[in-house]
Protein backbone atom coordinates (compact mmCIF):
# COMPACT_ATOMS: atom_id res chain seq x y z
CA UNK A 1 -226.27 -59.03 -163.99
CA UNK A 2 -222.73 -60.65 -163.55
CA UNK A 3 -222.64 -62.60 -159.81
CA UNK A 4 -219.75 -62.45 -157.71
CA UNK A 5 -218.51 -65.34 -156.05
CA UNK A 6 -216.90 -65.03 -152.26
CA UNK A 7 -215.69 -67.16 -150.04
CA UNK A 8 -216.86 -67.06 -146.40
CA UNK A 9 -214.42 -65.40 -144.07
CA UNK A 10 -213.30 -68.18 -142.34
CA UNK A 11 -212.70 -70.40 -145.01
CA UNK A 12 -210.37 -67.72 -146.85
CA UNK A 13 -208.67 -67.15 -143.80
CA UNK A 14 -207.83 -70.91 -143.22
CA UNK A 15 -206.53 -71.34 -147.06
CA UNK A 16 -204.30 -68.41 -146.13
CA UNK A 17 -202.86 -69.78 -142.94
CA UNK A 18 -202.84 -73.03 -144.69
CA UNK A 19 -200.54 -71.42 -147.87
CA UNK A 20 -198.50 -69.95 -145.22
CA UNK A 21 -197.77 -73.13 -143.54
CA UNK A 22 -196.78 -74.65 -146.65
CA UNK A 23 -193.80 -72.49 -147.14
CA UNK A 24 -190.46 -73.30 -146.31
CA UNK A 25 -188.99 -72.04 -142.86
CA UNK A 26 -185.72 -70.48 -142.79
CA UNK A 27 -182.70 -72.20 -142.57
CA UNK A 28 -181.11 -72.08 -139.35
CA UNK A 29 -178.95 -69.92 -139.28
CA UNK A 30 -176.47 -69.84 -136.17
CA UNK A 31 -174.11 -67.03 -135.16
CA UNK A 32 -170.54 -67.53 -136.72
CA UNK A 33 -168.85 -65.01 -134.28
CA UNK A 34 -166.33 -67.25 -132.88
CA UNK A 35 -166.14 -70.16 -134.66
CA UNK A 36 -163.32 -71.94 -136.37
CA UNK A 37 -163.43 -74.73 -139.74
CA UNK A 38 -161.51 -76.16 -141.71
CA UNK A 39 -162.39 -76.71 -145.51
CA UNK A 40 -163.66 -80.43 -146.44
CA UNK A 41 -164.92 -80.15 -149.66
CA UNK A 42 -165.36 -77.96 -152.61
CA UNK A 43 -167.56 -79.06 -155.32
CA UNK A 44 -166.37 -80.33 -158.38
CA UNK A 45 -162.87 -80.34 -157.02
CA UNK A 46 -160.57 -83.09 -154.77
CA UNK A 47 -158.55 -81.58 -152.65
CA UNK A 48 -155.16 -81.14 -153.18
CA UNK A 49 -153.16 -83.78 -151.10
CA UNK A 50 -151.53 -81.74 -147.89
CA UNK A 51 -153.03 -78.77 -147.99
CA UNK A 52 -155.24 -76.98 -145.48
CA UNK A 53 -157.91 -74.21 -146.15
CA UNK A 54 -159.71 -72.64 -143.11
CA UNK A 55 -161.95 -69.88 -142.57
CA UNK A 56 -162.49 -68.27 -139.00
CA UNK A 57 -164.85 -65.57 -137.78
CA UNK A 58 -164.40 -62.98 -134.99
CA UNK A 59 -165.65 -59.42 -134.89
CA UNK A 60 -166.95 -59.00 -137.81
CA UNK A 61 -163.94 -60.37 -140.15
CA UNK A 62 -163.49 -63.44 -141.32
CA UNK A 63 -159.80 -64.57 -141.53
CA UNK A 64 -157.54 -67.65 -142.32
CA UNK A 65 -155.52 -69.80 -145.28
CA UNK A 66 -157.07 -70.14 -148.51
CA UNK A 67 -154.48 -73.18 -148.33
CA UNK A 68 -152.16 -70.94 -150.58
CA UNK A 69 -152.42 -67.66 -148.58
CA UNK A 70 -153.63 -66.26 -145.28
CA UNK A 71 -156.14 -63.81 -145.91
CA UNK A 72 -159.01 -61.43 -144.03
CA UNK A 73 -162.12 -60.11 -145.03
CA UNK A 74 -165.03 -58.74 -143.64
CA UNK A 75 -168.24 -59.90 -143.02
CA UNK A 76 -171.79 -59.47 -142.27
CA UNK A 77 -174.71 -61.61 -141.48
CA UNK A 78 -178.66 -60.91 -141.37
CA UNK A 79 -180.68 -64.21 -140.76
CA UNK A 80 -178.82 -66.61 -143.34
CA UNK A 81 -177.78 -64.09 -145.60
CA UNK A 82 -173.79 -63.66 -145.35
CA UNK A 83 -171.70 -61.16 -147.31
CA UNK A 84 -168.08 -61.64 -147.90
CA UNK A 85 -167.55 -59.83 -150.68
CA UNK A 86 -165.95 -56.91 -149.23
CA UNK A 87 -162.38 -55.34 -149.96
CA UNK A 88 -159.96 -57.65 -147.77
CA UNK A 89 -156.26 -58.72 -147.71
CA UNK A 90 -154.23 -61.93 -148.71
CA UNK A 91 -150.66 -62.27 -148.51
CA UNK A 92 -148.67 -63.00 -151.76
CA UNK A 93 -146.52 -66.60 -151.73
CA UNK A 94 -146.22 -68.66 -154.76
CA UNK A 95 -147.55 -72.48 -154.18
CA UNK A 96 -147.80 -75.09 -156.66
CA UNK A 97 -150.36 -74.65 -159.68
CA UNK A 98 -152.78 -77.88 -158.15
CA UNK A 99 -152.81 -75.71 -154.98
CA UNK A 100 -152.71 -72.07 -156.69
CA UNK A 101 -156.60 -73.30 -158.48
CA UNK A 102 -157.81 -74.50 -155.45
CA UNK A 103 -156.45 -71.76 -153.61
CA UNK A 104 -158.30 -69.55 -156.62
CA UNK A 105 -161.80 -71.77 -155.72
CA UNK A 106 -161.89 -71.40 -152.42
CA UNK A 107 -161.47 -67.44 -152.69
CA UNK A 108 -164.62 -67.57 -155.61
CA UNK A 109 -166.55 -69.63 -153.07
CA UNK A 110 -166.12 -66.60 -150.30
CA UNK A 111 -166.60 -63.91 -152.63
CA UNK A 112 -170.12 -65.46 -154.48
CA UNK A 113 -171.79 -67.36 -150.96
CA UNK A 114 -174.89 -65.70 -150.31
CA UNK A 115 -176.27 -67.77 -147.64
CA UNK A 116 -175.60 -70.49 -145.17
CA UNK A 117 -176.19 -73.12 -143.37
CA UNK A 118 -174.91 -75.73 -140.88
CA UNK A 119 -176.02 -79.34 -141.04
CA UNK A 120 -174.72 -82.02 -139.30
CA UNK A 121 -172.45 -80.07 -137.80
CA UNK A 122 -170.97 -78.49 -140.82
CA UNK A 123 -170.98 -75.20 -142.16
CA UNK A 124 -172.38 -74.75 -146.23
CA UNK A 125 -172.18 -71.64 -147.99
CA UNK A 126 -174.46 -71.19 -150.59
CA UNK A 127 -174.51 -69.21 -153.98
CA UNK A 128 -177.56 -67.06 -155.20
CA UNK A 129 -179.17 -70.32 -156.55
CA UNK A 130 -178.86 -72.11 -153.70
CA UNK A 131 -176.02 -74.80 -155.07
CA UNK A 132 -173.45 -75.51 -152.02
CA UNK A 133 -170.36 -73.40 -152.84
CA UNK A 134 -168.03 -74.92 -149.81
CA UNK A 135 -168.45 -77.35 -147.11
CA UNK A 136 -166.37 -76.57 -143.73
CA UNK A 137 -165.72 -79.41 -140.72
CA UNK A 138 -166.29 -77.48 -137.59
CA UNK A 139 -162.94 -77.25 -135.59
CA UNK A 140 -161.78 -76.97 -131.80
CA UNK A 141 -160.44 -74.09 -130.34
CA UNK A 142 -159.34 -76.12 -127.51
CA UNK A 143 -155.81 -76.55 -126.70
CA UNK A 144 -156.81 -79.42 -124.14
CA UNK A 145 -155.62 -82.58 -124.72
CA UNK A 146 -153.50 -81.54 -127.92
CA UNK A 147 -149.74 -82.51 -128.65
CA UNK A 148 -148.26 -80.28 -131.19
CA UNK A 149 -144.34 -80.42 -132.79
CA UNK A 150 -142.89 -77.03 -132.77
CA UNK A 151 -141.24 -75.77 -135.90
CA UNK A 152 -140.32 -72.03 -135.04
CA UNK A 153 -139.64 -70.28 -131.86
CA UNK A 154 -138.54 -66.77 -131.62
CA UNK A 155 -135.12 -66.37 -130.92
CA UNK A 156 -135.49 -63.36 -128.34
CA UNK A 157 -133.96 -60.53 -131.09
CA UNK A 158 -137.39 -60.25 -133.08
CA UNK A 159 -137.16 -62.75 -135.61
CA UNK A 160 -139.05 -66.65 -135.77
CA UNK A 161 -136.44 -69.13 -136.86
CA UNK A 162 -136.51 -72.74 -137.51
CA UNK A 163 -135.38 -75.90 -135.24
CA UNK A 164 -131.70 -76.56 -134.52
CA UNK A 165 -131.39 -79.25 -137.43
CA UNK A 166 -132.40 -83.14 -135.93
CA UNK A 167 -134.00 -81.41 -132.17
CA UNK A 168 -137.08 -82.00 -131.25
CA UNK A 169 -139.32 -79.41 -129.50
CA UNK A 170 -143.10 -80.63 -128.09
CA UNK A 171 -145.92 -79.13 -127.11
CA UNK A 172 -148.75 -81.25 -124.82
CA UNK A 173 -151.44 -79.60 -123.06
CA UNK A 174 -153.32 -82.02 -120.70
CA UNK A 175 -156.43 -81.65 -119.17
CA UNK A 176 -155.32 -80.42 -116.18
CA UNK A 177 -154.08 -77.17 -117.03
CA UNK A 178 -150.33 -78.42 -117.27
CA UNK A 179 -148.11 -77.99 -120.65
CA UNK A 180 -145.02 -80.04 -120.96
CA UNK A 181 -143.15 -81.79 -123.43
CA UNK A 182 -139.22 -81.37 -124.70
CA UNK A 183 -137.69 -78.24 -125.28
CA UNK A 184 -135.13 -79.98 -127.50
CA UNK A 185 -132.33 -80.86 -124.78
CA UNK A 186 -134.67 -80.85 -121.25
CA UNK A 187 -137.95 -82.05 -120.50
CA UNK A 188 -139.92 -78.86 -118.62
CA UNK A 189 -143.27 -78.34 -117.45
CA UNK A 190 -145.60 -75.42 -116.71
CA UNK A 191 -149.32 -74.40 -115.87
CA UNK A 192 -151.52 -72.88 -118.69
CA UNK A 193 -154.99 -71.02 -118.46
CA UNK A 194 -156.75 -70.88 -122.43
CA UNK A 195 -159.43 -68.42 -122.69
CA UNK A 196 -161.17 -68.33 -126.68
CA UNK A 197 -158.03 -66.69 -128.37
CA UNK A 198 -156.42 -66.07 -125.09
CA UNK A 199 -153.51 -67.99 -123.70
CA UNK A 200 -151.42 -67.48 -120.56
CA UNK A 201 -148.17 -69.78 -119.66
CA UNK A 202 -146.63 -69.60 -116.10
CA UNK A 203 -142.33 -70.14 -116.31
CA UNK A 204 -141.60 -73.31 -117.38
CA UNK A 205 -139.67 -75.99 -114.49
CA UNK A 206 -136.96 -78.21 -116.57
CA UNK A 207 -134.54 -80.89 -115.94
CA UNK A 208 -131.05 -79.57 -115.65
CA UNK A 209 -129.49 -81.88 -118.53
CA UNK A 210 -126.32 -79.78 -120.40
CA UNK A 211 -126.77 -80.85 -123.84
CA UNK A 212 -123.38 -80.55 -126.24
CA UNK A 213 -125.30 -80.56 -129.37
CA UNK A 214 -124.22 -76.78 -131.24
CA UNK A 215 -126.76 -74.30 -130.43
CA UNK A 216 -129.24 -76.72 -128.99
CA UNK A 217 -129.29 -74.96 -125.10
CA UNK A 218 -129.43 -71.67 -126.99
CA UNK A 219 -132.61 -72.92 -128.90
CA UNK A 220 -133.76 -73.99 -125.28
CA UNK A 221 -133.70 -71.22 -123.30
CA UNK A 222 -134.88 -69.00 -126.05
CA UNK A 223 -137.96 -71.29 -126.17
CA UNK A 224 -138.63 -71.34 -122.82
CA UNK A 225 -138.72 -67.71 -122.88
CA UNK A 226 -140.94 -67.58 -125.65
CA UNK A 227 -143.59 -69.46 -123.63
CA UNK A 228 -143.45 -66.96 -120.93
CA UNK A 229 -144.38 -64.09 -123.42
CA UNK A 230 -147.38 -65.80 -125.34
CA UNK A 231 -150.22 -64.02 -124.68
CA UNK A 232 -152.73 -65.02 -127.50
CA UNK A 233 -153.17 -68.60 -129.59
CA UNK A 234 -154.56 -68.71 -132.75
CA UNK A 235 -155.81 -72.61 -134.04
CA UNK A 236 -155.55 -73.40 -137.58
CA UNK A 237 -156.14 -77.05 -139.43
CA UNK A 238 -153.00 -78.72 -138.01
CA UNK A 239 -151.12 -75.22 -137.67
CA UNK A 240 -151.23 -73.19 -134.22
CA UNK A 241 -150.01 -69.94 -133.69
CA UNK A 242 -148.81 -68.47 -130.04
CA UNK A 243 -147.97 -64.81 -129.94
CA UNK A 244 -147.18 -61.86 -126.98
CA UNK A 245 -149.57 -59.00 -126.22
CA UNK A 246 -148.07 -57.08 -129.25
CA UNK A 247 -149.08 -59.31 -131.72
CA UNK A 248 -145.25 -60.87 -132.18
CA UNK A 249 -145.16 -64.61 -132.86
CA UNK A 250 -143.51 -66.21 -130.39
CA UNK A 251 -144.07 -70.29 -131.34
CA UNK A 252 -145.07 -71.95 -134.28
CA UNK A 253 -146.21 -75.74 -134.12
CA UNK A 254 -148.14 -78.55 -135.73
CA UNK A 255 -150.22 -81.05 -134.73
CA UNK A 256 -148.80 -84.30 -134.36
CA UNK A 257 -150.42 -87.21 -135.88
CA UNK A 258 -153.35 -89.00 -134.01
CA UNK A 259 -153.32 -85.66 -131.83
């Protein structure tokens, strides 16, 4: 007769728990609701010289610049498993070709990631294999601290138009809940309260200065205003956004160097 070999209980149950232990945990996986990054590497690929891709997540879409276009998505996550695959939008400019195939990239990167990861503070998406697709530097929502240039205010009749030619309009939020800077003829100043994507701005106090410069107290006063309608700021690479309650852009700005 044929014998059968078992193993005692315990010992079977130890080699289990033992071959369970051996596997790999699963990758941390924090929540992305909220968070902000900007693109610092794609693999195989330098980055095109000036440009700025970023990728932002916030009820369940994922928006930003693909460093060609802004774009929006939506998303899901389960564990580490993300999905941005689904239908979205992207706006439509022409950019130069080196920018256009990174541009191209960074949108295959989205569309194939299956999984992530931060390490080191940085966010990895990951294709089906498990190769890094994209590598993200985590970035500040914080206003605090910042100095930005202004290069579009809203001229009070609906439209965003560019700076009086050779003016200079500056953005500085300190610490201590004060903005100030130039509004191109006058230096003013004004309290702010930042809130995630919220922003509030209290009427700006300016010198009294006439300036003679062609439409430069126009371009004051219209920017002035604009910082009394902003209700919302939205923080991109070295871009920011400030818009009213409606959703209207009010100021556009960059950050200035060694901000």
């Amino acid at each position: 007769m044929k014998s059968t070999f078992q193993l005692p209980a315990n010992l079977l149950m130890a080699l289990v728990l033992a071959g369970c232990s051996a596997m790999p945990a699963a990758a941390d996986a924090p929540a992305l609701d909220g968070t902000a990054w900007v693109l610092a590497a794609l693999p195989g690929r330098t980055l095109a010289g000036g440009s700025v891709a970023t990728l932002s997540f916030e009820g369940g879409r994922a928006q930003g610049s693909d460093s060609c276009n802004r774009f929006g998505v939506p998303y899901t996550t389960r564990g580490n498993v993300i999905d941005l695959s689904g239908q979205g939008m992207s706006t439509q400019m022409a950019c130069p070709p080196e920018v256009t195939k990174q541009a191209e990239a960074f949108r295959a990167a989205l569309s194939s990631a299956k999984t992530y990861r931060v390490v080191d503070g940085k966010l990895q998406l990951l294709g089906a294999e498990g190769a890094v697709l994209a590598t993200f530097a985590a970035q500040s929502r914080s206003l605090a601290g910042t100095t930005w240039q202004v290069t579009g205010i809203n001229n009070g009749r609906n439209a965003l138009v560019s700076l009086v030619a050779g003016s200079t309009v500056t953005l500085q939020f300190l610490v201590d809940g004060k903005v100030a800077g130039s509004a191109g003829c006058n230096q003013y100043t004004a309290r702010y309260e930042a809130d995630g994507s919220k922003l509030k701005i209290s009427a700006p106090a300016s010198t009294r200065r006439l300036c003679p410069e062609a439409g430069l107290m126009e371009q004051e006063q219209a920017f002035l205003k604009a910082l009394e309608a902003v209700s919302t700021m939205r923080m991109e690479g070295s871009r920011v956004e400030l818009r009213d309650a409606q959703g209207a852009m009010q100021v556009v700005a960059t950050k200035s160097s060694g901000a």
